[in-house]
N, C-alpha and C. Protein backbone atom coordinates (compact mmCIF):
# COMPACT_ATOMS: atom_id res chain seq x y z
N UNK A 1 143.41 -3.79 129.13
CA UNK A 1 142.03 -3.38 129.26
C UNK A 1 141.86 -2.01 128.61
N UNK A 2 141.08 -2.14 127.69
CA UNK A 2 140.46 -0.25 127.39
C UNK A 2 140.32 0.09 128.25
N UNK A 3 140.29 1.65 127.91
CA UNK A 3 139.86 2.97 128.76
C UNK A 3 138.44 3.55 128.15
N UNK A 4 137.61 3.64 129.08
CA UNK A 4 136.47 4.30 128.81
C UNK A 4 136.55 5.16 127.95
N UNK A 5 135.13 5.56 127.21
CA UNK A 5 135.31 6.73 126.41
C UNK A 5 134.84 7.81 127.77
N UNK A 6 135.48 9.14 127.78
CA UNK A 6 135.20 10.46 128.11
C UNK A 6 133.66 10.45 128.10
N UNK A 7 133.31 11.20 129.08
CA UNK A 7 131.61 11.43 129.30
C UNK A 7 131.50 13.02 128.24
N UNK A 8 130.87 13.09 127.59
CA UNK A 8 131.09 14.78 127.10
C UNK A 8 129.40 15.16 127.68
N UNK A 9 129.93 16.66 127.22
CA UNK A 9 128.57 18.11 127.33
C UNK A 9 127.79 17.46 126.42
N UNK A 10 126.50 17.68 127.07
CA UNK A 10 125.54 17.64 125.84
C UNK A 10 125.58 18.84 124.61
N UNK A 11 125.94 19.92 125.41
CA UNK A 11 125.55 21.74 125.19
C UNK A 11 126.58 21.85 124.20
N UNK A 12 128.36 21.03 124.57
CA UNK A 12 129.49 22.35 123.96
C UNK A 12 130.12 20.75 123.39
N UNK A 13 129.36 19.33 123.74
CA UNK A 13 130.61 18.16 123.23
C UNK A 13 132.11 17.85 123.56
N UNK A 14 132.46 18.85 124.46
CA UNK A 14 133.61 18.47 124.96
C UNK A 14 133.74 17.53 126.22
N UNK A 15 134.90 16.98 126.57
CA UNK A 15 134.90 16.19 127.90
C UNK A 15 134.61 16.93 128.99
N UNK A 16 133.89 16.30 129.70
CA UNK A 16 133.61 16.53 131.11
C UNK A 16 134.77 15.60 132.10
N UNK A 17 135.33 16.48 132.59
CA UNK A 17 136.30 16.23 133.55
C UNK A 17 136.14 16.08 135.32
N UNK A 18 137.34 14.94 135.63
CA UNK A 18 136.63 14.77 137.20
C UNK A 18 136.76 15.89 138.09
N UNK A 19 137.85 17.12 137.42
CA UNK A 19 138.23 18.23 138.28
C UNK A 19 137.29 19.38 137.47
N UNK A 20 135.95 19.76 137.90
CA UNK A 20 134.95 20.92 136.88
C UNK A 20 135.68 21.76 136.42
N UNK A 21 135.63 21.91 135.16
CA UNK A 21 136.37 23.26 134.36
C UNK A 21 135.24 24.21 133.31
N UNK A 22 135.71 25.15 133.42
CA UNK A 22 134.79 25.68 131.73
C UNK A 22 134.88 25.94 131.01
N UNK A 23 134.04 24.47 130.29
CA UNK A 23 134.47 24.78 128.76
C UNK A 23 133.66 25.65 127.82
N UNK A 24 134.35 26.25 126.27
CA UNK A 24 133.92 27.16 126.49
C UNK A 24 132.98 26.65 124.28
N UNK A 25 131.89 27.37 124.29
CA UNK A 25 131.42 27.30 122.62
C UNK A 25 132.37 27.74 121.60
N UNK A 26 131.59 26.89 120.47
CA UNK A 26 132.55 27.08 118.97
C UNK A 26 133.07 29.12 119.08
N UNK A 27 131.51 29.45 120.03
CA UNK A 27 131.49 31.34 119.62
C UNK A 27 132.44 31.81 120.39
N UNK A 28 133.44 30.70 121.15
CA UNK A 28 133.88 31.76 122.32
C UNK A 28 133.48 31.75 124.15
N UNK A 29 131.97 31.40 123.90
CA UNK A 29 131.01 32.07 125.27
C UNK A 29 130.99 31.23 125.74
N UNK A 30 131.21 31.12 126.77
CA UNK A 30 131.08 29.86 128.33
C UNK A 30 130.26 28.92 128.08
N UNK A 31 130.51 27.37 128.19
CA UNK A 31 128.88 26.36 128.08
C UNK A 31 127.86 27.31 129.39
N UNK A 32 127.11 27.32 129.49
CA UNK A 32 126.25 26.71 130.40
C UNK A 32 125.86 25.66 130.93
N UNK A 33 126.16 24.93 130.32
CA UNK A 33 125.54 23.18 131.16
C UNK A 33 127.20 23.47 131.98
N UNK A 34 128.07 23.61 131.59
CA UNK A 34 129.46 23.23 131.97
C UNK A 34 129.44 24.03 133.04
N UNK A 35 129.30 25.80 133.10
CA UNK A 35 128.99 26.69 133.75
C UNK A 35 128.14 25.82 135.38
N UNK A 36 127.03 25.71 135.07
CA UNK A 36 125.90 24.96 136.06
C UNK A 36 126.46 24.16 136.69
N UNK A 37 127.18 23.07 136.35
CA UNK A 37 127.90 21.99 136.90
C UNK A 37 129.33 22.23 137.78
N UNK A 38 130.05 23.51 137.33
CA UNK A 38 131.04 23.93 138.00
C UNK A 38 130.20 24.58 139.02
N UNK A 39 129.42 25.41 138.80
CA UNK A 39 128.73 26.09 140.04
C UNK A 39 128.30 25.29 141.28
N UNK A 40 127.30 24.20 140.89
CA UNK A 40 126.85 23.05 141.50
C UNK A 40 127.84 22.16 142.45
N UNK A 41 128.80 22.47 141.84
CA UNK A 41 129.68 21.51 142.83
C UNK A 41 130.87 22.38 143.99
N UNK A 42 130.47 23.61 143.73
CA UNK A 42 131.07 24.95 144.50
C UNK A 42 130.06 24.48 146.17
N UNK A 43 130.74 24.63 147.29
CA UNK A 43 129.97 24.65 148.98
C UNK A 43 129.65 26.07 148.45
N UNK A 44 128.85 25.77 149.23
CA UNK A 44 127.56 27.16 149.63
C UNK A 44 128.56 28.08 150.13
N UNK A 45 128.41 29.26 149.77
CA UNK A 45 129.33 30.43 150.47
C UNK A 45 128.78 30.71 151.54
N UNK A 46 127.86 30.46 152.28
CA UNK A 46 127.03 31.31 152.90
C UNK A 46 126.26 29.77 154.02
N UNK A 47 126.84 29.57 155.60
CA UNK A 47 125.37 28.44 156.10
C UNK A 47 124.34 28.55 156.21
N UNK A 48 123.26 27.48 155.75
CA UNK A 48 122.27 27.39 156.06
C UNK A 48 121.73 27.97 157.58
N UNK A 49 120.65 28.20 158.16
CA UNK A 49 120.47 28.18 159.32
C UNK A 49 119.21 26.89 159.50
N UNK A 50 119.58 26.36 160.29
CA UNK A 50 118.91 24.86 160.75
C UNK A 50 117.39 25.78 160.54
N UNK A 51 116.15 24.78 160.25
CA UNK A 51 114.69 24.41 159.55
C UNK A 51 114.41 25.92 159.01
N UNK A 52 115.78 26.64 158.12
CA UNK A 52 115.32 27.35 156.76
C UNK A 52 114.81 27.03 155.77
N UNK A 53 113.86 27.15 154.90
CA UNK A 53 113.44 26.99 154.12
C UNK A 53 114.22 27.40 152.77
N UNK A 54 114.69 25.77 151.71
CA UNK A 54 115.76 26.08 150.79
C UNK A 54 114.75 26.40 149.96
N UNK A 55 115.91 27.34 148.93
CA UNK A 55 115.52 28.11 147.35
C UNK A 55 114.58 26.84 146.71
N UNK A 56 113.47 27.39 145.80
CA UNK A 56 113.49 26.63 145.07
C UNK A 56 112.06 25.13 145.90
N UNK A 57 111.68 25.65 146.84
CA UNK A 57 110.87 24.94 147.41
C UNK A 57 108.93 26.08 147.60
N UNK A 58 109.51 27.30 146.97
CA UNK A 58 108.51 28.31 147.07
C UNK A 58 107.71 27.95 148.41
N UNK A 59 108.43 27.92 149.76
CA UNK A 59 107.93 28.36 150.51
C UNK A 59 107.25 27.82 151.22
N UNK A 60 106.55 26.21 150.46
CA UNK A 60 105.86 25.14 151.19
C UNK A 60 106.86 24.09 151.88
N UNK A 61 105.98 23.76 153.13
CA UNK A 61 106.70 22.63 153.75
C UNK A 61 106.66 21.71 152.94
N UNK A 62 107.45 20.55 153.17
CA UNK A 62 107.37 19.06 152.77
C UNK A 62 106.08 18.38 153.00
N UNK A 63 104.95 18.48 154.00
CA UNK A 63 103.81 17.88 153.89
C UNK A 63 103.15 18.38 153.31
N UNK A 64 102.78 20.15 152.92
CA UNK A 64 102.01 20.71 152.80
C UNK A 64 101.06 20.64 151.80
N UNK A 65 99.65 20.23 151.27
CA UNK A 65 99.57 19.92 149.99
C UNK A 65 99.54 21.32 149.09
N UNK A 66 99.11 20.58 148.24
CA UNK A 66 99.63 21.71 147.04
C UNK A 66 98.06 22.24 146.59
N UNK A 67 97.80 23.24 146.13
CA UNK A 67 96.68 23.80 146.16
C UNK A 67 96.76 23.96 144.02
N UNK A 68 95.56 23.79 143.69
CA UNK A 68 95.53 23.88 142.54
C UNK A 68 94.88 24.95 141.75
């Protein structure tokens, strides 16, 4: 049976691996997509505290409508 082809970066074209690493541009400098994805899969340093309001939700509840 073949082996899959490798999933690559959109950003740097290299393989994306099942253990996150970073890979790095032709210039040298860290991907970012690769960067993001290693970050992303890092636990939170820090717990939540139960009905905090997460980043990235600016602050509205889940029902709340949205004002235009």
């Amino acid at each position: 049976m073949d082996t899959p082809a490798p999933t690559l970066c959109f950003t740097c074209g290299l393989a994306v691996e099942e253990t996150p690493r970073l890979n790095r541009l032709t210039n040298g400098e860290i991907c970012p997509a690769c960067r993001d994805r290693v970050l992303d899969m890092l636990p939170a340093p820090l717990p939540s505290r139960p009905g905090e309001v997460r980043a990235g939700t600016m602050g509205l509840a889940s029902d709340a409508p949205l004002k235009s």
